[in-house]
Protein backbone atom coordinates (compact mmCIF):
# COMPACT_ATOMS: atom_id res chain seq x y z
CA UNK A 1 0.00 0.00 0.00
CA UNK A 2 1.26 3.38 -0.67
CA UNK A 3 1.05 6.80 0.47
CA UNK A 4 2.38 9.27 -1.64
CA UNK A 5 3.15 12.75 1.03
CA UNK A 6 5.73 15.18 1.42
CA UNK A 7 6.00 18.91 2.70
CA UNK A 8 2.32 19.78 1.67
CA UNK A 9 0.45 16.79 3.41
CA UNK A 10 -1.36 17.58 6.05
CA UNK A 11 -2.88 15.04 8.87
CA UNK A 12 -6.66 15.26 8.00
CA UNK A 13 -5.38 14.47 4.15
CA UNK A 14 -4.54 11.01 5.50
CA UNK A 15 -7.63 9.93 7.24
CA UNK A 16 -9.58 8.78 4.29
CA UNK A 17 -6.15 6.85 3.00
CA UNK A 18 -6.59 5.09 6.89
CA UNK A 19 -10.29 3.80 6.38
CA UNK A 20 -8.53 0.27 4.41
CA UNK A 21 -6.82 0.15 7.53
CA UNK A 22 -9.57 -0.32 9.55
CA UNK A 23 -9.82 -2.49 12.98
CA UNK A 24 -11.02 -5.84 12.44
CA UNK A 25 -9.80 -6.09 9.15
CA UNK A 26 -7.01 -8.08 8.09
CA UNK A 27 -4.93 -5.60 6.87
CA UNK A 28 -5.72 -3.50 9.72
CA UNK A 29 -5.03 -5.63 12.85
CA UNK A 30 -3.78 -9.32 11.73
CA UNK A 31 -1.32 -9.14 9.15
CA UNK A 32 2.47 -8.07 10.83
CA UNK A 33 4.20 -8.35 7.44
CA UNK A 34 2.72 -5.42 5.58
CA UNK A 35 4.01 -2.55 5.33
CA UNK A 36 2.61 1.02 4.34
CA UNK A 37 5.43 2.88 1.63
CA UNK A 38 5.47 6.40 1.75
CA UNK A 39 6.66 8.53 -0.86
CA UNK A 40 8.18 11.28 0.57
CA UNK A 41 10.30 14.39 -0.51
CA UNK A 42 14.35 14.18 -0.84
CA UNK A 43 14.90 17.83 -1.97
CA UNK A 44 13.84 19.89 0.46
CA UNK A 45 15.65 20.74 3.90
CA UNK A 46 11.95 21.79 5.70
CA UNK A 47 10.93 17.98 6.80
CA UNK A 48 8.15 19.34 9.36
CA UNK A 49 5.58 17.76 6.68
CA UNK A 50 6.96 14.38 6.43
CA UNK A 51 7.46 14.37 9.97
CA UNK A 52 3.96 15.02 10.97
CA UNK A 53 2.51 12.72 8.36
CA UNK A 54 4.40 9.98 9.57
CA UNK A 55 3.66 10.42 13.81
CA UNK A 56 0.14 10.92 12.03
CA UNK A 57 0.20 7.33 10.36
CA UNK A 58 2.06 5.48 13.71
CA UNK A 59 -0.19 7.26 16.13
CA UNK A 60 -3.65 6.35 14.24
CA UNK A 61 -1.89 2.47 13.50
CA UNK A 62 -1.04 2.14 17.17
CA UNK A 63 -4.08 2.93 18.63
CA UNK A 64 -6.24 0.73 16.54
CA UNK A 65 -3.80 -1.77 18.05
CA UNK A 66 -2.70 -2.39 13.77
CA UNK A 67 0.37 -4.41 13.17
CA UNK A 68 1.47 -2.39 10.20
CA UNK A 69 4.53 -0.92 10.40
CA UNK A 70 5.66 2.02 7.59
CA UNK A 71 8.48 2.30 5.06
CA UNK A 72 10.03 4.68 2.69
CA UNK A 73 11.07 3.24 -0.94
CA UNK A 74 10.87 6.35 -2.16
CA UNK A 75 12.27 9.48 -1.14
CA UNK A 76 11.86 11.52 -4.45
CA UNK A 77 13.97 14.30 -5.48
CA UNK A 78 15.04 15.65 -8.60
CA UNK A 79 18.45 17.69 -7.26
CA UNK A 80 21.92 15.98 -7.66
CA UNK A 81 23.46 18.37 -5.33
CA UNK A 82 24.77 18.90 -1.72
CA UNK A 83 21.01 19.76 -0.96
CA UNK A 84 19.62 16.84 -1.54
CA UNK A 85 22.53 15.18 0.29
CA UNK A 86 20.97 17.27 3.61
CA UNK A 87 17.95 16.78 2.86
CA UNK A 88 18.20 12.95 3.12
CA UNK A 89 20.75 12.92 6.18
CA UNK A 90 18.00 14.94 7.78
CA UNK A 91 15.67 12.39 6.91
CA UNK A 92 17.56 9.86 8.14
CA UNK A 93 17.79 11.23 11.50
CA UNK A 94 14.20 11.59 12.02
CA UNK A 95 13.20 8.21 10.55
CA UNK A 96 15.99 6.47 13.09
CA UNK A 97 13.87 8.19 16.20
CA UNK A 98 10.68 6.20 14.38
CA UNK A 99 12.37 3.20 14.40
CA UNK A 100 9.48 1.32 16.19
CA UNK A 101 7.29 2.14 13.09
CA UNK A 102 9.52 3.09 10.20
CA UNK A 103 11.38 0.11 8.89
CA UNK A 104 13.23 1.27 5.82
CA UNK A 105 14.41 4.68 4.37
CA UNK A 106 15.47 4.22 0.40
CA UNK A 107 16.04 7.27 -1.51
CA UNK A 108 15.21 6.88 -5.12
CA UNK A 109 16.40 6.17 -7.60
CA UNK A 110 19.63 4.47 -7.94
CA UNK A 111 21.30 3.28 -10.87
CA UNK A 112 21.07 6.09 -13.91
CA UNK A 113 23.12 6.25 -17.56
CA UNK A 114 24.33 9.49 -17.66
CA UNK A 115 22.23 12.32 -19.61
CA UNK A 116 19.16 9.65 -20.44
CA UNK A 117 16.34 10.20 -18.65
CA UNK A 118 13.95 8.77 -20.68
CA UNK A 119 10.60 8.87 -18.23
CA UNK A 120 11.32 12.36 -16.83
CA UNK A 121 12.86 10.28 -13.14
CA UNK A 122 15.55 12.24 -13.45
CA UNK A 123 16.52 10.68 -9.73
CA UNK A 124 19.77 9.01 -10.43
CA UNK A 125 22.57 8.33 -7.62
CA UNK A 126 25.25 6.16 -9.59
CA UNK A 127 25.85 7.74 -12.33
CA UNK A 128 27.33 5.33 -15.21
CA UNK A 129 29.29 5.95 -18.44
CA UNK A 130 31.27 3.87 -20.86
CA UNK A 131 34.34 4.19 -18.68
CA UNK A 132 33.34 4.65 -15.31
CA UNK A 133 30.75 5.73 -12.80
CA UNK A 134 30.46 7.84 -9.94
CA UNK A 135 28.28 9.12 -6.88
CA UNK A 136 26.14 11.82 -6.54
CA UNK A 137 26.32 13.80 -3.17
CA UNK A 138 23.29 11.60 -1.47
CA UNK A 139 25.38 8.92 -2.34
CA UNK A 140 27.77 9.90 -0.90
CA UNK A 141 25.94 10.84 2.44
CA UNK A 142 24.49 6.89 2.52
CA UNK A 143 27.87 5.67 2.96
CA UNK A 144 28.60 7.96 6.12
CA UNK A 145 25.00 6.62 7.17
CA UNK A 146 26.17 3.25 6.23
CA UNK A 147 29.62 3.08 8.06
CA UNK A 148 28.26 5.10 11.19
CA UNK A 149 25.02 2.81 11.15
CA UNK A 150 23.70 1.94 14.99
CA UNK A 151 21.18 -0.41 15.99
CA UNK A 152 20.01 1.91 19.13
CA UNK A 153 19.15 5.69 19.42
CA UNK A 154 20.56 7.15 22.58
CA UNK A 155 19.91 10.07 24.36
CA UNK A 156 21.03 13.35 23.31
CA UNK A 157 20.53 16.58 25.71
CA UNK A 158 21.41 19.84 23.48
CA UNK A 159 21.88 23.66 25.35
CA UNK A 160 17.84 25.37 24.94
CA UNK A 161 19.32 28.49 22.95
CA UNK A 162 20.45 26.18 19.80
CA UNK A 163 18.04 26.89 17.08
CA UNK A 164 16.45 22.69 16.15
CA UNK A 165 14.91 23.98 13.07
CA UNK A 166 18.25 23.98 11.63
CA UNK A 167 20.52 21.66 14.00
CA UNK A 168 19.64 18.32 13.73
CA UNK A 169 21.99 16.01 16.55
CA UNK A 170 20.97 12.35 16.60
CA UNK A 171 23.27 9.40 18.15
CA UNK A 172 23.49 5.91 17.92
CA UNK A 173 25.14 2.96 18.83
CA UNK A 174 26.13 -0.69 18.57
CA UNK A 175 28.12 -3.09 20.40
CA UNK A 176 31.08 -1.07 19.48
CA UNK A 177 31.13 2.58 18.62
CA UNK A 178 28.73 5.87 19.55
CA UNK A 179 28.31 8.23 16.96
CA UNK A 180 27.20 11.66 16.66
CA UNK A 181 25.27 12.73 13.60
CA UNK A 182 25.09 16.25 12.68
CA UNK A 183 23.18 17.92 9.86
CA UNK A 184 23.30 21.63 9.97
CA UNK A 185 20.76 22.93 6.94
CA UNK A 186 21.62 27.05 7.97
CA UNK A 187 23.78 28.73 6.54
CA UNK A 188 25.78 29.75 9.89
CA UNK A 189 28.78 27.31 11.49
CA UNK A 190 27.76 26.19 14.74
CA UNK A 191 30.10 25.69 17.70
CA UNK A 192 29.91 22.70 20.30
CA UNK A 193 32.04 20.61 22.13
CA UNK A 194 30.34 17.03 22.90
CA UNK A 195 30.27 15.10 26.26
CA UNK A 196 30.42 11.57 26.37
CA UNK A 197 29.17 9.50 28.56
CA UNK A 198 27.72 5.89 29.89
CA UNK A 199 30.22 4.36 28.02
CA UNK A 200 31.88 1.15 30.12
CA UNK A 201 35.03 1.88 28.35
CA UNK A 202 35.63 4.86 25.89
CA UNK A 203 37.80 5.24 22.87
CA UNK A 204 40.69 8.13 23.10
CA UNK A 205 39.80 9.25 19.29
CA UNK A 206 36.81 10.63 17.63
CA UNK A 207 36.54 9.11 14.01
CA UNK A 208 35.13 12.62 12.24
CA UNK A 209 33.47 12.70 8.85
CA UNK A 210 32.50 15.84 7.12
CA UNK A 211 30.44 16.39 3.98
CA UNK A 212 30.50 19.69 2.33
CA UNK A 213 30.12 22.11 -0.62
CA UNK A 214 32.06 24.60 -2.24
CA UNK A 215 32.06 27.89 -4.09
CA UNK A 216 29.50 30.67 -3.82
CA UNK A 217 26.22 28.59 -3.16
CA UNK A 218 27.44 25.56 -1.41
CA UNK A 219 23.78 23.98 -1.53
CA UNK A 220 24.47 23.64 -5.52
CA UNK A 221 27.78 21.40 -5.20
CA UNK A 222 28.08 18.99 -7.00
CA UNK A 223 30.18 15.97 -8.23
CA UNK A 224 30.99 15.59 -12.27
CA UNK A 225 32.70 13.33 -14.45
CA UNK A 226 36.04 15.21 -14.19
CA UNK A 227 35.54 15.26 -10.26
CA UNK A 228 33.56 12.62 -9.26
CA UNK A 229 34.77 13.18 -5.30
CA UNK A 230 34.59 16.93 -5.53
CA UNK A 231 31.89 16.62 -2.88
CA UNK A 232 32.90 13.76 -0.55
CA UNK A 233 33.13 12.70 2.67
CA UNK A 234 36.43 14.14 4.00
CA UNK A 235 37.75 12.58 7.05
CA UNK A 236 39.72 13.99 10.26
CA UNK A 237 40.88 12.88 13.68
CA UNK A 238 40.14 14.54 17.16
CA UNK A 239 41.16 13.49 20.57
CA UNK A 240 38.66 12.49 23.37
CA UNK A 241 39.64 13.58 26.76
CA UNK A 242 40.18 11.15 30.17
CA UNK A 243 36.30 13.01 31.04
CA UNK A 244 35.32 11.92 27.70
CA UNK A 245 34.81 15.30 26.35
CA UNK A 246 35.71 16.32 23.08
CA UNK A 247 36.55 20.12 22.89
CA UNK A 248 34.91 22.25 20.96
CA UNK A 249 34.57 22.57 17.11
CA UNK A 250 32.86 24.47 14.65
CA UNK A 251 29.90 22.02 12.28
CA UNK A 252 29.79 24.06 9.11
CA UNK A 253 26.95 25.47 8.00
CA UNK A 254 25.40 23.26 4.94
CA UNK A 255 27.38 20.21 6.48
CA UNK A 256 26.87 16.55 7.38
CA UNK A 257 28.95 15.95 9.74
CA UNK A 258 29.10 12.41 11.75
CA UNK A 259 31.84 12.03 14.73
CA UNK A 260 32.44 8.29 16.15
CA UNK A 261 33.98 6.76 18.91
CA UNK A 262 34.60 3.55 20.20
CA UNK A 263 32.09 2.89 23.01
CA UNK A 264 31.18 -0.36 24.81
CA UNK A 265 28.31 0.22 26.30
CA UNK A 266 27.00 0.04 29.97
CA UNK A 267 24.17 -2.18 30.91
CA UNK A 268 21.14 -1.22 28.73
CA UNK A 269 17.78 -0.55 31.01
CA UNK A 270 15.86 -3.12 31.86
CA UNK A 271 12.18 -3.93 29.44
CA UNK A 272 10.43 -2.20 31.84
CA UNK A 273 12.21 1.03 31.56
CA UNK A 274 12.62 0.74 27.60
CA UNK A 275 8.70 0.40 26.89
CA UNK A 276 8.22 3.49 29.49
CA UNK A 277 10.68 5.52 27.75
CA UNK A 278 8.72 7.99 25.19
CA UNK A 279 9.72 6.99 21.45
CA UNK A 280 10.59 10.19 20.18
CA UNK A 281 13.13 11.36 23.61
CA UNK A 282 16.08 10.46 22.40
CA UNK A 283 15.83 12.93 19.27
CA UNK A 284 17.48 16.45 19.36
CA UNK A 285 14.17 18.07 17.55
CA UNK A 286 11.65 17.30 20.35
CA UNK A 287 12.21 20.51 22.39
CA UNK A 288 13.99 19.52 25.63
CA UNK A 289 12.87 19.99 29.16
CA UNK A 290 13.54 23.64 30.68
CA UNK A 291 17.52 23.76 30.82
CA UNK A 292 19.12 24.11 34.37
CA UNK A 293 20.32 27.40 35.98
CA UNK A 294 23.57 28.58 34.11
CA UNK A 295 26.61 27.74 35.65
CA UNK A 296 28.85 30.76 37.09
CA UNK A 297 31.07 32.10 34.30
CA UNK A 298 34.41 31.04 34.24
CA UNK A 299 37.23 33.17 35.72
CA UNK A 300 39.53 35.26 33.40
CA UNK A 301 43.07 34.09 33.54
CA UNK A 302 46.57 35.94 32.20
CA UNK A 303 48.19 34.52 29.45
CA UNK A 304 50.77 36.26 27.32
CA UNK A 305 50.43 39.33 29.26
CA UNK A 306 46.29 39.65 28.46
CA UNK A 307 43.77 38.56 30.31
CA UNK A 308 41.28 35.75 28.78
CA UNK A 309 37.71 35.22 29.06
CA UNK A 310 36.65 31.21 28.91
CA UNK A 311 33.77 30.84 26.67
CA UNK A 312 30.87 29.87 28.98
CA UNK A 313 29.37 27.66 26.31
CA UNK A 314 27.53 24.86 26.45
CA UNK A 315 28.00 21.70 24.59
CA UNK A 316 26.32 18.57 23.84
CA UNK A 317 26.22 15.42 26.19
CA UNK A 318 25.66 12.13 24.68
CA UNK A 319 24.90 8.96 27.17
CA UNK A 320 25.75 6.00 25.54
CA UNK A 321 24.50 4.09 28.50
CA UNK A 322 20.92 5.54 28.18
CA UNK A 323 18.82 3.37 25.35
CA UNK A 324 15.60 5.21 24.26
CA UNK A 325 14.46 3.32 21.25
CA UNK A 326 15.35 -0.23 19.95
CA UNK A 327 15.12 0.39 16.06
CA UNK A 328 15.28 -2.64 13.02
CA UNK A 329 15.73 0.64 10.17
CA UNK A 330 17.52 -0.62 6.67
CA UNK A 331 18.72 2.26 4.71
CA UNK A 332 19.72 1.04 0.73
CA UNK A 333 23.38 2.27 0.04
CA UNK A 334 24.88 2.63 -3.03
CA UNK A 335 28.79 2.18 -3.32
């Protein structure tokens, strides 16, 4: 069954798509191997549509007690640019924070010949020629999603005053490494350190990708023939502290950014504590509880004759030991 949404859905435009969903019938309560495929938007850095139509779809599915769970095999966009490349990262983070309903994220399409578009999908990811092939910038953004992939969402707490329309922070982890995953779709760098913690033992260096564009009107990179990596994943070192902090550093604005360390993880919660847990907590867009008093600013010190003023900042703190939502989401990579 499919849904096709994006930015201009609104909830009340899915009801009468819900009525074949209905309790009692098969499709509606029975059958836990269907799966509703929504065709959402891959251009477009605003995801406030897709993300209501989806909590729309989960919440009306859940409490009709339906097995269905959702998918994405589409995620449509026509831009072969560093946009699109955000747009789908952004995606990504939000769909991982559904992981109890959304099963699958697959942009489309994937395989295209160079300059033949014959039914107007001009959607291509590989691009192919006689002599070689290459990636497109979303492309390239599904293999940071791919080599940073984590089976568990953990909790992020971000400082209040960061603006979460255009900061997206999501982490997750497996049975390895933690990893931070940063989309910033404003046009302004942003400046954080990040705090790790609830590891049981913590790596000493953060594994940093970075994704970016160039020239005037970085949105519009993109890769060509002649440079096929001239927007690509470009990686970089940092050392984590004995407090497990890593200092601060400035996330580009128009970037993807993902930072990784290795992590085992403490004990997870008990079953009692997951299924309390509210789905969506763990995700840096939910607006956060009211932050705690400031802490005094920090005192000036001399150095080279002048006195310096700390930054009073605050930065991000990731718990690695705190599991919010156990998710089973598949993203299709193309290498």
């Amino acid at each position: 069954m499919t849904m096709t949404g994006g930015n201009g859905w609104v909830p009340k435009a899915f009801t009468p798509m819900m009525e074949a969903l209905a309790p009692g019938t098969p499709t509606g309560t029975d059958v836990s191997d269907w799966y509703f495929d929504f065709h959402i938007g891959g251009d477009s850095l605003e995801v406030a549509g897709d993300w209501a139509l989806l909590n729309v779809a989960r919440d009306y599915l859940a409490k009709h007690g339906s097995k269905i769970r959702g998918v994405v095999l589409e995620e449509n966009g026509g831009l072969h640019s560093l946009q699109r490349a955000l747009g789908h990262a952004r995606r990504s983070n939000r769909l991982q924070c559904l992981g109890d309903f959304m099963r699958a994220d697959t942009p489309a399409n994937g395989l295209q010949v160079l300059g033949h578009n014959d039914n107007s999908w001009d959607q291509g990811q590989v691009f192919i020629m006689q002599n070689m092939s290459y990636l497109a910038p979303c492309g390239a953004a599904q293999i940071m999603l791919s080599q940073t992939y984590g089976d568990d969402t953990v909790t992020v707490e971000m400082p209040a005053e960061m603006d979460q329309r255009l900061i997206d922070v999501l982490a997750t982890r497996n049975s390895t490494q933690l990893t931070v995953r940063v989309v910033n779709v404003g046009n302004a760098s942003v400046t954080s350190s990040v705090q790790f913690t609830g590891c049981a033992t913590l790596g000493k260096t953060a594994r940093i990708l970075t994704l970016a564009g160039y020239g005037e009107d970085l949105l519009k990179s993109q890769n060509f023939p002649g440079e096929p990596q001239k927007v690509w994943p470009q990686p970089s070192t940092a050392t984590i502290s004995a407090a497990g902090l890593l200092s601060a550093r400035s996330f580009g604005g128009y970037t993807f950014t993902t930072v990784t360390v290795d992590c085992k993880p403490s004990p997870d919660k008990t079953a009692a504590e997951i299924k309390a847990m509210q789905p969506t907590s763990s995700c840096a867009f939910v607006p956060p509880p009211p932050p705690p008093p400031p802490p005094p600013p920090p005192a000036p010190f001399t150095w080279a004759g002048k006195t310096m003023v700390p930054s009073a900042a605050n930065g991000w703190k990731v718990d690695g030991a705190t599991l919010e939502v156990r998710t089973l989401i598949v993203r299709c990579v193309s290498h």
